[in-house]
PDB file of N, CA and C in Angstrom:
ATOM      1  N   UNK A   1      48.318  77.146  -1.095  1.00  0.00           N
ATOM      2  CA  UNK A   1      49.033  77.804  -2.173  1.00  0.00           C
ATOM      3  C   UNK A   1      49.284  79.249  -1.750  1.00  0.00           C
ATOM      4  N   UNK A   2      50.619  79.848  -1.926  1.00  0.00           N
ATOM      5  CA  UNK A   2      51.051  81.065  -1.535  1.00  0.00           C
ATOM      6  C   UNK A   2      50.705  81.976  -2.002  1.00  0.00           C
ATOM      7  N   UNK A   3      50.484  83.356  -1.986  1.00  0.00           N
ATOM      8  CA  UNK A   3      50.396  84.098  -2.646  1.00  0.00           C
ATOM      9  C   UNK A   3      51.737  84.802  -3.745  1.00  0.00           C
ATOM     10  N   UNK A   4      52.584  84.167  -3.533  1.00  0.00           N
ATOM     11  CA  UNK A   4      53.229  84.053  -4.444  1.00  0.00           C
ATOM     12  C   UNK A   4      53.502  83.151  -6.078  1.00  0.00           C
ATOM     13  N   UNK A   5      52.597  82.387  -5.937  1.00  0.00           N
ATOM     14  CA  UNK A   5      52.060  81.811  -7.173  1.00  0.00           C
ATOM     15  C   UNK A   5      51.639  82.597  -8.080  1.00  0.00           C
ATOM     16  N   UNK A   6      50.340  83.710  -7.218  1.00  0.00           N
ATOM     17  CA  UNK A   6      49.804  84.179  -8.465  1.00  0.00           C
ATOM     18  C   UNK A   6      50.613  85.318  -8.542  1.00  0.00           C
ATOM     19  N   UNK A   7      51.703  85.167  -8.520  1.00  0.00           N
ATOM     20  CA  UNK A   7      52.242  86.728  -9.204  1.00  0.00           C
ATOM     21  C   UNK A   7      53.152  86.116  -9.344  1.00  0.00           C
ATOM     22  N   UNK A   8      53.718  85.076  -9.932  1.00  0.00           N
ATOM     23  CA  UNK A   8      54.607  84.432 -10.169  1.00  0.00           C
ATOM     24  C   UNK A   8      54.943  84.611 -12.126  1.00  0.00           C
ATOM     25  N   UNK A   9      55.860  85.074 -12.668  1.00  0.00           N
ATOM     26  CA  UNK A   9      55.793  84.992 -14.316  1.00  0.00           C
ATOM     27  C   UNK A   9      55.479  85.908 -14.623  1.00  0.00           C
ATOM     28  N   UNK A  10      55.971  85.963 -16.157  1.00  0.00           N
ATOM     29  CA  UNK A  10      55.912  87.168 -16.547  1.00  0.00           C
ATOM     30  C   UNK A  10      54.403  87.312 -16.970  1.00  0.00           C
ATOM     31  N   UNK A  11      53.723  88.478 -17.351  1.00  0.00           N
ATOM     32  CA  UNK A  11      52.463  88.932 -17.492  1.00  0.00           C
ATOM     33  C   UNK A  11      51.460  87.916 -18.334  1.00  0.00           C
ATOM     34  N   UNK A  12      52.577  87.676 -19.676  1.00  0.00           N
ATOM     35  CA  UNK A  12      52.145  86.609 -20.363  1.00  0.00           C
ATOM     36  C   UNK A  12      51.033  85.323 -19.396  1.00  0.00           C
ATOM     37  N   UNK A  13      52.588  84.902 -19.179  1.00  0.00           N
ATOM     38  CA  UNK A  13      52.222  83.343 -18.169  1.00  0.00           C
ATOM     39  C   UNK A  13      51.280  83.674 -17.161  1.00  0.00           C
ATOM     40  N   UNK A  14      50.812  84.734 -16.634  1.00  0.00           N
ATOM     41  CA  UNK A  14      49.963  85.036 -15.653  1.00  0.00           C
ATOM     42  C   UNK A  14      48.843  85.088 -16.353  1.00  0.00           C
ATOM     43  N   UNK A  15      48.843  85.597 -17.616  1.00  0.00           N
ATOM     44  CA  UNK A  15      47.518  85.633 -18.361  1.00  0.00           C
ATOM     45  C   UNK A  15      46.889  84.096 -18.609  1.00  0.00           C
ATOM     46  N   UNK A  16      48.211  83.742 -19.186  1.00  0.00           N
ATOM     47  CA  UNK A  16      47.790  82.243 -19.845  1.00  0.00           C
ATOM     48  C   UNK A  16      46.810  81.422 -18.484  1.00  0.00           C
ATOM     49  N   UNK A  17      47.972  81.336 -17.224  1.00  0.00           N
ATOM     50  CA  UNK A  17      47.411  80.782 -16.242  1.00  0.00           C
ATOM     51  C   UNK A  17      45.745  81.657 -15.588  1.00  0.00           C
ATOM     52  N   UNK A  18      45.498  82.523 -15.751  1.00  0.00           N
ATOM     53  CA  UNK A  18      44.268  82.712 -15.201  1.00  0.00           C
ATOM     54  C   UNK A  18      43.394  82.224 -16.370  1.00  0.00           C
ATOM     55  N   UNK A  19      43.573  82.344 -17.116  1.00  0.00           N
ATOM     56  CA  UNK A  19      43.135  81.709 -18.506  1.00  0.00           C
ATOM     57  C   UNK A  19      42.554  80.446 -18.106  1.00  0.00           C
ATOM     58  N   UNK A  20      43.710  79.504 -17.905  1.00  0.00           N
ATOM     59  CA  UNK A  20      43.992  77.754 -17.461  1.00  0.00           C
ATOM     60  C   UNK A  20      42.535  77.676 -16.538  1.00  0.00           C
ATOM     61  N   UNK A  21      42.793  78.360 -15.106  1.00  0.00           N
ATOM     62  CA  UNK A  21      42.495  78.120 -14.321  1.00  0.00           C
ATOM     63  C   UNK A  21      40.208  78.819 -14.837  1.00  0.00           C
ATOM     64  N   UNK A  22      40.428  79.849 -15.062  1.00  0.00           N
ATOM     65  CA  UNK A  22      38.851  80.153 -15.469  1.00  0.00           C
ATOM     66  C   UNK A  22      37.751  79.181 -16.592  1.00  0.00           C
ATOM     67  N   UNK A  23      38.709  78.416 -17.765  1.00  0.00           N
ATOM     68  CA  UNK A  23      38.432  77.612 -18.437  1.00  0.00           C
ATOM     69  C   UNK A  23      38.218  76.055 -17.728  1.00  0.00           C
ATOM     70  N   UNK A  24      38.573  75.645 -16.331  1.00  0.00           N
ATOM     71  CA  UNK A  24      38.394  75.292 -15.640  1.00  0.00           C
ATOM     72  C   UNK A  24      37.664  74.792 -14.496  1.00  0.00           C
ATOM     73  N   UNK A  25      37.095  76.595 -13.993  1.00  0.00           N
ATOM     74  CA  UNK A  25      36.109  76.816 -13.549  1.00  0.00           C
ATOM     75  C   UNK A  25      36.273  77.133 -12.034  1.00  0.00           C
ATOM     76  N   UNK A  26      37.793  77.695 -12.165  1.00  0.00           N
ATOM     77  CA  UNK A  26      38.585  77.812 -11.131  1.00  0.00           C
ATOM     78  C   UNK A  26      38.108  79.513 -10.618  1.00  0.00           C
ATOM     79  N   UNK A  27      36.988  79.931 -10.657  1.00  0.00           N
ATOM     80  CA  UNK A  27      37.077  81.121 -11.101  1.00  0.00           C
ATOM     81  C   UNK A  27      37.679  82.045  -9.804  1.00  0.00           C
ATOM     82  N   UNK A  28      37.797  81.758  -8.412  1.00  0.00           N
ATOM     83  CA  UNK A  28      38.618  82.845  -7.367  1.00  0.00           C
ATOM     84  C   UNK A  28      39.920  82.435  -7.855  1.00  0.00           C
ATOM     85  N   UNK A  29      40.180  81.748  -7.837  1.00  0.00           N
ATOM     86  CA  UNK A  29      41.712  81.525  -8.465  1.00  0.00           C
ATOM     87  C   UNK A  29      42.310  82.199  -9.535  1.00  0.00           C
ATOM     88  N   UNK A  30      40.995  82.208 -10.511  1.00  0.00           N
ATOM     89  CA  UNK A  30      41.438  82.746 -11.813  1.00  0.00           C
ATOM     90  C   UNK A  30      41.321  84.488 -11.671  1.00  0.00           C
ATOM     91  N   UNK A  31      40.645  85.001 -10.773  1.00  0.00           N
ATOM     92  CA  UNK A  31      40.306  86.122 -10.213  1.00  0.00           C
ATOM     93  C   UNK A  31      41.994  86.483  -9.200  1.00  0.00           C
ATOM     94  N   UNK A  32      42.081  85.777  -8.248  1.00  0.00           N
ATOM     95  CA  UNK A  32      43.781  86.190  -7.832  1.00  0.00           C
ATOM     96  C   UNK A  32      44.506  86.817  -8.581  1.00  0.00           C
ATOM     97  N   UNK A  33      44.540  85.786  -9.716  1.00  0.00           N
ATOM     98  CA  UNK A  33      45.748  86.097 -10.347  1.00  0.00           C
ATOM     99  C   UNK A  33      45.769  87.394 -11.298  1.00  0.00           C
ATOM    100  N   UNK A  34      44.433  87.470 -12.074  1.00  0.00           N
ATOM    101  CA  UNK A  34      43.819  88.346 -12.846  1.00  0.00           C
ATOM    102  C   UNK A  34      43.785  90.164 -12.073  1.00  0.00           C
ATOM    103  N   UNK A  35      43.872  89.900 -10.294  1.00  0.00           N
ATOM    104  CA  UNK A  35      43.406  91.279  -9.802  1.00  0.00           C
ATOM    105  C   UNK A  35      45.326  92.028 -10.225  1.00  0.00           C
ATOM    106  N   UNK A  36      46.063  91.122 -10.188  1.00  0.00           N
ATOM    107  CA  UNK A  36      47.650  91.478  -9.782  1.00  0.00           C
ATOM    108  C   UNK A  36      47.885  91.845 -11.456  1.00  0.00           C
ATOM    109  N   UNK A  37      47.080  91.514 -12.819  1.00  0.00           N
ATOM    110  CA  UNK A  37      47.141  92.363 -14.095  1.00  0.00           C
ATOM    111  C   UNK A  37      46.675  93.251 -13.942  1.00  0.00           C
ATOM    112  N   UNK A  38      45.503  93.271 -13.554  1.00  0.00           N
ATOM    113  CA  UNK A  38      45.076  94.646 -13.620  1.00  0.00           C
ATOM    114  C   UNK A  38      45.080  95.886 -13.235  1.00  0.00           C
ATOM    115  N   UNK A  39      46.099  95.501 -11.794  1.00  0.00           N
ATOM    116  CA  UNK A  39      46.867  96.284 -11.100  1.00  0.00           C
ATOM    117  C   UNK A  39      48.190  97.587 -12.221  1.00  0.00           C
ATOM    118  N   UNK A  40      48.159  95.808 -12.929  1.00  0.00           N
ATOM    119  CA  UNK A  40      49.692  96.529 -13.414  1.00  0.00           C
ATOM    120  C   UNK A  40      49.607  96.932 -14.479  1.00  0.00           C
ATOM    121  N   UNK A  41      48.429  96.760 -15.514  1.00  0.00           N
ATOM    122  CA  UNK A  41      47.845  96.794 -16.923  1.00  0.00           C
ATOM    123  C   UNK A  41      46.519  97.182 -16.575  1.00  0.00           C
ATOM    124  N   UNK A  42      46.082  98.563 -16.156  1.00  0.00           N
ATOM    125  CA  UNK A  42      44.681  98.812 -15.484  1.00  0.00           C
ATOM    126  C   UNK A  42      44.020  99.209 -17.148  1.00  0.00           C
ATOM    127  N   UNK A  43      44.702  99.729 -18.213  1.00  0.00           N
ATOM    128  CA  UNK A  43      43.862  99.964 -19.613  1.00  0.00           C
ATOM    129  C   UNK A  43      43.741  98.406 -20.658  1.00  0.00           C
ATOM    130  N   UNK A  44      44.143  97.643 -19.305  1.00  0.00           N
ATOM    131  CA  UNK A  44      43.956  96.105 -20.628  1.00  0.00           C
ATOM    132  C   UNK A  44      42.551  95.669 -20.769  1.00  0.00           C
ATOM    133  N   UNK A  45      41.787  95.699 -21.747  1.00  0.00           N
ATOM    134  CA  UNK A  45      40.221  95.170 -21.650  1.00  0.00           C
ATOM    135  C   UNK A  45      40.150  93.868 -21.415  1.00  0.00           C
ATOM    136  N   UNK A  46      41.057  92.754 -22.153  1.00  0.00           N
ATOM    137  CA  UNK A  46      40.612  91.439 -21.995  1.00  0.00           C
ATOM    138  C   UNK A  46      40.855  91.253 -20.819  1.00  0.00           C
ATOM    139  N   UNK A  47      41.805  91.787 -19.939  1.00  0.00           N
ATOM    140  CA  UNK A  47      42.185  91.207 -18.571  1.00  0.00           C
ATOM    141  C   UNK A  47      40.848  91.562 -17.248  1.00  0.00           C
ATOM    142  N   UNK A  48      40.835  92.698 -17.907  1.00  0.00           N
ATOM    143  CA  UNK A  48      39.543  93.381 -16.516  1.00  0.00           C
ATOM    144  C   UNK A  48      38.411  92.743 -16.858  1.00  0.00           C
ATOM    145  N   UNK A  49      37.953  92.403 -18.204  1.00  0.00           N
ATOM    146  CA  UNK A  49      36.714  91.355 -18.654  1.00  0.00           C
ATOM    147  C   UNK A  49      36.958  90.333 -18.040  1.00  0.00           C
ATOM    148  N   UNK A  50      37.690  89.512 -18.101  1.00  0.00           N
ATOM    149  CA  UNK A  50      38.201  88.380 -17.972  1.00  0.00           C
ATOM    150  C   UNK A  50      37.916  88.357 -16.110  1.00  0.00           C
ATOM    151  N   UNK A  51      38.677  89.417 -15.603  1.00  0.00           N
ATOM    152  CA  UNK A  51      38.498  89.593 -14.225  1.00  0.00           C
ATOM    153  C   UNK A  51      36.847  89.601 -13.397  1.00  0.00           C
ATOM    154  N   UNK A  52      36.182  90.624 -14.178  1.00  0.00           N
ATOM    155  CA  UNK A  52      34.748  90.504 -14.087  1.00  0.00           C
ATOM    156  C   UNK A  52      34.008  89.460 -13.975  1.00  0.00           C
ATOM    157  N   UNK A  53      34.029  88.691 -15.306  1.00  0.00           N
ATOM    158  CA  UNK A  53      33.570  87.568 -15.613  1.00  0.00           C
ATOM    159  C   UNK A  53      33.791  86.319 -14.329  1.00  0.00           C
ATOM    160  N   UNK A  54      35.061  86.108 -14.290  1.00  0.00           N
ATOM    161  CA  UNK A  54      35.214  85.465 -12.527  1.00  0.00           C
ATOM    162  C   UNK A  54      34.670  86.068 -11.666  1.00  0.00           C
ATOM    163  N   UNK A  55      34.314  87.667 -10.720  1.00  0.00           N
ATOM    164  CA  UNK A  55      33.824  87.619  -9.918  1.00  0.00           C
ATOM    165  C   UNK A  55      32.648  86.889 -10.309  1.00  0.00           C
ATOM    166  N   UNK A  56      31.779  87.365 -11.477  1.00  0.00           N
ATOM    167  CA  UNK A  56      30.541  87.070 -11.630  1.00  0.00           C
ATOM    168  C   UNK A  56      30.318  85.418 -11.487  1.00  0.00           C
ATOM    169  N   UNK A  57      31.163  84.972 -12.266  1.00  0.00           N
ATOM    170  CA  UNK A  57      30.362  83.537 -11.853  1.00  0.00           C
ATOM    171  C   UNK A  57      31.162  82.766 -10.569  1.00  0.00           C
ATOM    172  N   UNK A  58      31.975  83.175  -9.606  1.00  0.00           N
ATOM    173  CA  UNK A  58      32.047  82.670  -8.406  1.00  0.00           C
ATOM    174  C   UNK A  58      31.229  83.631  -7.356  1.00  0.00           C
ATOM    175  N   UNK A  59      29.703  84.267  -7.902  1.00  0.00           N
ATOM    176  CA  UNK A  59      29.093  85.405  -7.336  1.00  0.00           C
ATOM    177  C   UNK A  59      29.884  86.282  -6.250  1.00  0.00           C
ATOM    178  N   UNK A  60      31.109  86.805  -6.676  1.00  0.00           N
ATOM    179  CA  UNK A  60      31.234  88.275  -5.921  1.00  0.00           C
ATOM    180  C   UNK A  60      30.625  89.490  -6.932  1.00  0.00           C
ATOM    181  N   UNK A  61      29.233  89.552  -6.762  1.00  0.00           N
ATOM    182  CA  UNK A  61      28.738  90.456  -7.882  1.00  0.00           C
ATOM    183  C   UNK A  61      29.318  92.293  -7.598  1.00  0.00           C
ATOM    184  N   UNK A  62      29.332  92.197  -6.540  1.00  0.00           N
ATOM    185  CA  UNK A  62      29.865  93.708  -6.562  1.00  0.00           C
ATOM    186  C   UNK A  62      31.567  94.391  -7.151  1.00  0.00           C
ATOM    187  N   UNK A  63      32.211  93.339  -6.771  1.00  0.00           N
ATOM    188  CA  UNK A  63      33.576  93.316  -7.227  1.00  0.00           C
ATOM    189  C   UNK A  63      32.866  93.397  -8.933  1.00  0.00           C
ATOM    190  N   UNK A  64      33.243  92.483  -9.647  1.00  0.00           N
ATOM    191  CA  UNK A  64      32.125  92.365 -10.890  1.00  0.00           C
ATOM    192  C   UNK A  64      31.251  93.547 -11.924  1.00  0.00           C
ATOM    193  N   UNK A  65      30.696  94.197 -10.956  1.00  0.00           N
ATOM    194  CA  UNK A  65      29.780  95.525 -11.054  1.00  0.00           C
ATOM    195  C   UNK A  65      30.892  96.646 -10.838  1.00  0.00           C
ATOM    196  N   UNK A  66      31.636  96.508 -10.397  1.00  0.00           N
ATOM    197  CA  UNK A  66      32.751  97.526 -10.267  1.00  0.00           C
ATOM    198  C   UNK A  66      33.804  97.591 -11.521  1.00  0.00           C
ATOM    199  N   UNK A  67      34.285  96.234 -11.216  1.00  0.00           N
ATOM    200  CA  UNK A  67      35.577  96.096 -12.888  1.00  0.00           C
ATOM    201  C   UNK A  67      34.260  96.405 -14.031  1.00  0.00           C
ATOM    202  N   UNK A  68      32.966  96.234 -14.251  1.00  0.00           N
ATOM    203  CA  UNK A  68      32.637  96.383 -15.350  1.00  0.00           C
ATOM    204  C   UNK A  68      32.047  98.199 -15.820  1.00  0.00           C
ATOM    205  N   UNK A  69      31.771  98.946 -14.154  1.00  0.00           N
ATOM    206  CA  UNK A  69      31.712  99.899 -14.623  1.00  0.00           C
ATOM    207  C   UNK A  69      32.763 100.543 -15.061  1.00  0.00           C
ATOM    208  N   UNK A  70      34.246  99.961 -14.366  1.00  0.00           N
ATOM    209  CA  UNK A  70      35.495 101.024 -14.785  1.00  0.00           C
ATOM    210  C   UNK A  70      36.004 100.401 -16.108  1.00  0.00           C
ATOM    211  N   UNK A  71      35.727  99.430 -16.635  1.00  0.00           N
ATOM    212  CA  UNK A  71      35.451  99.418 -18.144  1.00  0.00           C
ATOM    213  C   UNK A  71      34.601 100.148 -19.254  1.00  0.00           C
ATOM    214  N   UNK A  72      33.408 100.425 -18.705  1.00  0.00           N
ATOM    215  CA  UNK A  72      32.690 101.397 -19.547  1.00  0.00           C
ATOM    216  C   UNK A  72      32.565 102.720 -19.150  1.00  0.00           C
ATOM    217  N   UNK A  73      33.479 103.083 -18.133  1.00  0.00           N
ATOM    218  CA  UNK A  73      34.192 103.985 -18.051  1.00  0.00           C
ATOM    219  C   UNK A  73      35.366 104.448 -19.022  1.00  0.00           C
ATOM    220  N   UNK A  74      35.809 104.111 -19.134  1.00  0.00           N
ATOM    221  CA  UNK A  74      36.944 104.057 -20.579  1.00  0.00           C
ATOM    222  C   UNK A  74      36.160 103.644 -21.850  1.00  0.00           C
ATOM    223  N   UNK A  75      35.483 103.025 -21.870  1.00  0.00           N
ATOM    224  CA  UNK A  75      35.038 102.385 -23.603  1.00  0.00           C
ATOM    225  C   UNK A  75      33.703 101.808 -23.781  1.00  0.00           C
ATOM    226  N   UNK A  76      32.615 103.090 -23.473  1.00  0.00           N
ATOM    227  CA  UNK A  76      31.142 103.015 -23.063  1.00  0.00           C
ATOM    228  C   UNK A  76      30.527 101.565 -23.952  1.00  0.00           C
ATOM    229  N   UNK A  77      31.178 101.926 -25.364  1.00  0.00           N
ATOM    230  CA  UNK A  77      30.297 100.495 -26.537  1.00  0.00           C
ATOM    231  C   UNK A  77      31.196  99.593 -26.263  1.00  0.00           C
ATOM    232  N   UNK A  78      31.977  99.000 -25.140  1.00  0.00           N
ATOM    233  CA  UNK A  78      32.339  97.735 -24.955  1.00  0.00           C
ATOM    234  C   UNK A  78      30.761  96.794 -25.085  1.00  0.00           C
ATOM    235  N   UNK A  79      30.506  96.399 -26.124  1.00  0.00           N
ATOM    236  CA  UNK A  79      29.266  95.880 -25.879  1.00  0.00           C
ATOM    237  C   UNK A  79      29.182  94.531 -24.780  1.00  0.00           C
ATOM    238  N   UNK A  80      30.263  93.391 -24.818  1.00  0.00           N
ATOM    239  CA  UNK A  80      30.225  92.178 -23.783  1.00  0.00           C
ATOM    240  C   UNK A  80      30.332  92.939 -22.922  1.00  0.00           C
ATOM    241  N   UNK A  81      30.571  94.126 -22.112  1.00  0.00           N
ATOM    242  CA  UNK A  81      30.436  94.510 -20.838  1.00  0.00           C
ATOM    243  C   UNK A  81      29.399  95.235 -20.347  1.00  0.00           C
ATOM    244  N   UNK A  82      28.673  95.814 -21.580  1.00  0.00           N
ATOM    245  CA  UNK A  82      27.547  96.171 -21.441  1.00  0.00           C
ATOM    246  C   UNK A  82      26.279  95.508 -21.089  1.00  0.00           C
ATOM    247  N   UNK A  83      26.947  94.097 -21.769  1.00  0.00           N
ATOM    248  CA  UNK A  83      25.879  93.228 -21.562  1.00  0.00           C
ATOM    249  C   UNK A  83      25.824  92.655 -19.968  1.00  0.00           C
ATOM    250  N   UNK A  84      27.066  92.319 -19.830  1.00  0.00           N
ATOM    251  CA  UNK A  84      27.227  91.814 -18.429  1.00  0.00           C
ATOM    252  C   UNK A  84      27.306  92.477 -17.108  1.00  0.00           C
ATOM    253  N   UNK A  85      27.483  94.015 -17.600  1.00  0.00           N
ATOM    254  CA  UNK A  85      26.771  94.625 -16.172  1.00  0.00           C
ATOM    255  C   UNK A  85      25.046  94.833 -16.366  1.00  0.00           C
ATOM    256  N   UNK A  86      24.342  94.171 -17.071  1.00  0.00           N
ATOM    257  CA  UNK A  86      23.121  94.116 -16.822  1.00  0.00           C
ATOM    258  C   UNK A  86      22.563  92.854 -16.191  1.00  0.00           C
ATOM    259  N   UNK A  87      23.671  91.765 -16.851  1.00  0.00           N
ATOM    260  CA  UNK A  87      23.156  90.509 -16.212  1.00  0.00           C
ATOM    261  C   UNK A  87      23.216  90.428 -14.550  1.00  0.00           C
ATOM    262  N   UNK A  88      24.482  91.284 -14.712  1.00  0.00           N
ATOM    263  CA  UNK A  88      24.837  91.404 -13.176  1.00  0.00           C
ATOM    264  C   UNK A  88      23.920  92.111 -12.210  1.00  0.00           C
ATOM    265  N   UNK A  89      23.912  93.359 -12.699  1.00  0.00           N
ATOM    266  CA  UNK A  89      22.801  93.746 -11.816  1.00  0.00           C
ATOM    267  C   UNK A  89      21.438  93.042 -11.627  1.00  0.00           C
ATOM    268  N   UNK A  90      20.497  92.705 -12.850  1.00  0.00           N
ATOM    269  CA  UNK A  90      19.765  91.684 -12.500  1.00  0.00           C
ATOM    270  C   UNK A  90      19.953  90.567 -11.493  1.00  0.00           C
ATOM    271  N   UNK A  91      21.311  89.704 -11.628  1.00  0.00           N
ATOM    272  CA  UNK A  91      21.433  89.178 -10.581  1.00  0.00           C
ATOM    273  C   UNK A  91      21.309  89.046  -9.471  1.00  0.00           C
ATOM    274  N   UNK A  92      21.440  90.806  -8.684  1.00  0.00           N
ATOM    275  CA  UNK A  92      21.586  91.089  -7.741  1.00  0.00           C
ATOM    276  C   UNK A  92      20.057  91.886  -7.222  1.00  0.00           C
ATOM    277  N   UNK A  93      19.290  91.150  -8.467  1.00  0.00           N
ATOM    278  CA  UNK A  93      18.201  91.753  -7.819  1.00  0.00           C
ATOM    279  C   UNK A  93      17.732  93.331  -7.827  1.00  0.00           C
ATOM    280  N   UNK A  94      18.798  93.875  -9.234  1.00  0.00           N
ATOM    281  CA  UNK A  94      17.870  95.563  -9.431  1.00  0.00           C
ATOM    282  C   UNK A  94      17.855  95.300 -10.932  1.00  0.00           C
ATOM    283  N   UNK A  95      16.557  94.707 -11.400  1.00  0.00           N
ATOM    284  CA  UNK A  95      16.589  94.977 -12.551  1.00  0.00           C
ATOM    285  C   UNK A  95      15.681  96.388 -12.998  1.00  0.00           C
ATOM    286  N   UNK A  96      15.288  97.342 -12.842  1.00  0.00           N
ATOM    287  CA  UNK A  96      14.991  98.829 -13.226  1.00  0.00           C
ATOM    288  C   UNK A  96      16.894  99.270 -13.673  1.00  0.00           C
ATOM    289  N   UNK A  97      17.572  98.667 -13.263  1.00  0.00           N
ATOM    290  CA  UNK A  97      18.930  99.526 -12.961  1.00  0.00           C
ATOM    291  C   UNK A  97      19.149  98.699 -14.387  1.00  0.00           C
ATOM    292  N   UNK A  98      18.737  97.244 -14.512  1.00  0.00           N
ATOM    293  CA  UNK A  98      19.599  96.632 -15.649  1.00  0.00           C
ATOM    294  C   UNK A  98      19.588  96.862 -16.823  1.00  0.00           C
ATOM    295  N   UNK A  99      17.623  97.112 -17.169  1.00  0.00           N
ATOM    296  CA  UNK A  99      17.044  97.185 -18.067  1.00  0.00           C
ATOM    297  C   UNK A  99      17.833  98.326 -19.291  1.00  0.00           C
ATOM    298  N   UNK A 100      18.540  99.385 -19.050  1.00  0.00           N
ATOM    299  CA  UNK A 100      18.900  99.906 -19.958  1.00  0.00           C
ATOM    300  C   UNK A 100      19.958  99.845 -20.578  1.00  0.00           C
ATOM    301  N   UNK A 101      21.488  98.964 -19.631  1.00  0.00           N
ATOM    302  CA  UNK A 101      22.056  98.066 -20.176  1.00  0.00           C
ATOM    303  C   UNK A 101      22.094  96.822 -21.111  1.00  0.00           C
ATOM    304  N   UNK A 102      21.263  96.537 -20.791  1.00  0.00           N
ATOM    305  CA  UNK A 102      20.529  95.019 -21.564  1.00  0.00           C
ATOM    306  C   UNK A 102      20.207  95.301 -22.799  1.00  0.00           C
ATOM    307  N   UNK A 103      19.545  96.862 -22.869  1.00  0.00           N
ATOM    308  CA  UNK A 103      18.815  97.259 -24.274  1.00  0.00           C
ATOM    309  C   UNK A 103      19.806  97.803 -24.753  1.00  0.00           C
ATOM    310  N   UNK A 104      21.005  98.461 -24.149  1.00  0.00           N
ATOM    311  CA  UNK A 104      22.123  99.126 -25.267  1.00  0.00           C
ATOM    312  C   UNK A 104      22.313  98.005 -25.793  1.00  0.00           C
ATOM    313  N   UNK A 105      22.962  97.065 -24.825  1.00  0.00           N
ATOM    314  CA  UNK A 105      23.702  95.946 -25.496  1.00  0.00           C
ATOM    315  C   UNK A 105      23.057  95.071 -26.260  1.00  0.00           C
ATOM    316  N   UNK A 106      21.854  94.938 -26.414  1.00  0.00           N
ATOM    317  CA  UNK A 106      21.252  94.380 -27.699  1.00  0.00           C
ATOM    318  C   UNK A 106      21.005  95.447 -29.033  1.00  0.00           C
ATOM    319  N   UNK A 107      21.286  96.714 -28.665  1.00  0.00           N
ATOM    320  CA  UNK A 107      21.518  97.693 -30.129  1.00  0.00           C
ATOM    321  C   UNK A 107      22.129  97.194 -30.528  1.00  0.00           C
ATOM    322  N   UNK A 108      23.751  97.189 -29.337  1.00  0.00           N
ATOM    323  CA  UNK A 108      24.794  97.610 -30.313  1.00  0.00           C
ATOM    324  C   UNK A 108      25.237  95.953 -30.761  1.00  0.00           C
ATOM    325  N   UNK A 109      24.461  94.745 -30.625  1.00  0.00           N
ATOM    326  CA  UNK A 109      24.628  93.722 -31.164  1.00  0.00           C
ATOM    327  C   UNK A 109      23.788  93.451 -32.312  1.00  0.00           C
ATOM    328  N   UNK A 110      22.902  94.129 -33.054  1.00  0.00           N
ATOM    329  CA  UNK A 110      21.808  94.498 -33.691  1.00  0.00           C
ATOM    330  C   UNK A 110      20.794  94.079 -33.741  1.00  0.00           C
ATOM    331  N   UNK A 111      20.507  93.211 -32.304  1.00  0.00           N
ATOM    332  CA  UNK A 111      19.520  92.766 -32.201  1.00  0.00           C
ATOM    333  C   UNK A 111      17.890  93.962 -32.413  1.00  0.00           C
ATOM    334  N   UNK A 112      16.681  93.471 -32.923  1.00  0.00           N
ATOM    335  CA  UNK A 112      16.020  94.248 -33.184  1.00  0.00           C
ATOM    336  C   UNK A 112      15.152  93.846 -31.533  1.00  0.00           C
ATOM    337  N   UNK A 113      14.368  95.512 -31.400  1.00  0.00           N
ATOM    338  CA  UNK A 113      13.757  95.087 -29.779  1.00  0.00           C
ATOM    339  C   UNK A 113      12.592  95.071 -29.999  1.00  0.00           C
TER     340      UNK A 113
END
């Protein structure tokens, strides 16, 4: 498949299809297509979540750890990203680093600690 697929359609249809393809479980695929939104829509949250979320579960955790800090870079109480750059880092084996992610993001979900 070319790389002209995933940049194929308008933004919509590119959404829908990384959509298709992550619900799937397609997740580098769904990640292709997703890096060429965010390129072009770098303040869209669902798209760079969405983007994250694929590195993470086809483990490119650093890609992952990156889209999620330049999300809470812009919008610190994104709480699902808060949460998931803790899972992530845990993942990767620094949880001292995760632990205070993990605990925002159960504030700001109101979980009691």
């Amino acid at each position: 498949m070319g790389d002209t697929y995933f940049g194929f359609g308008t933004a919509g249809e590119r959404w829908e299809r990384a959509r298709m393809f992550f619900e799937a479980k397609q997740y580098q695929t769904a990640a292709r297509i997703l890096r060429g939104l965010v390129e072009e829509y770098p303040d869209q949250t669902a798209q760079r979540l969405l983007l994250a979320r694929a590195y993470y579960h086809s483990a490119q955790l650093t890609r992952a750890e990156a889209e999620l800090r330049a999300l809470l870079e812009r919008d610190p109480v994104e709480q699902y990203a808060r949460l998931m750059l803790g899972r992530t880092l845990e993942r990767q084996g620094r949880p001292d680093e995760a632990a205070p992610h993990l605990r925002m993001a159960a504030v700001m979900a109101g979980e009691q600690l």
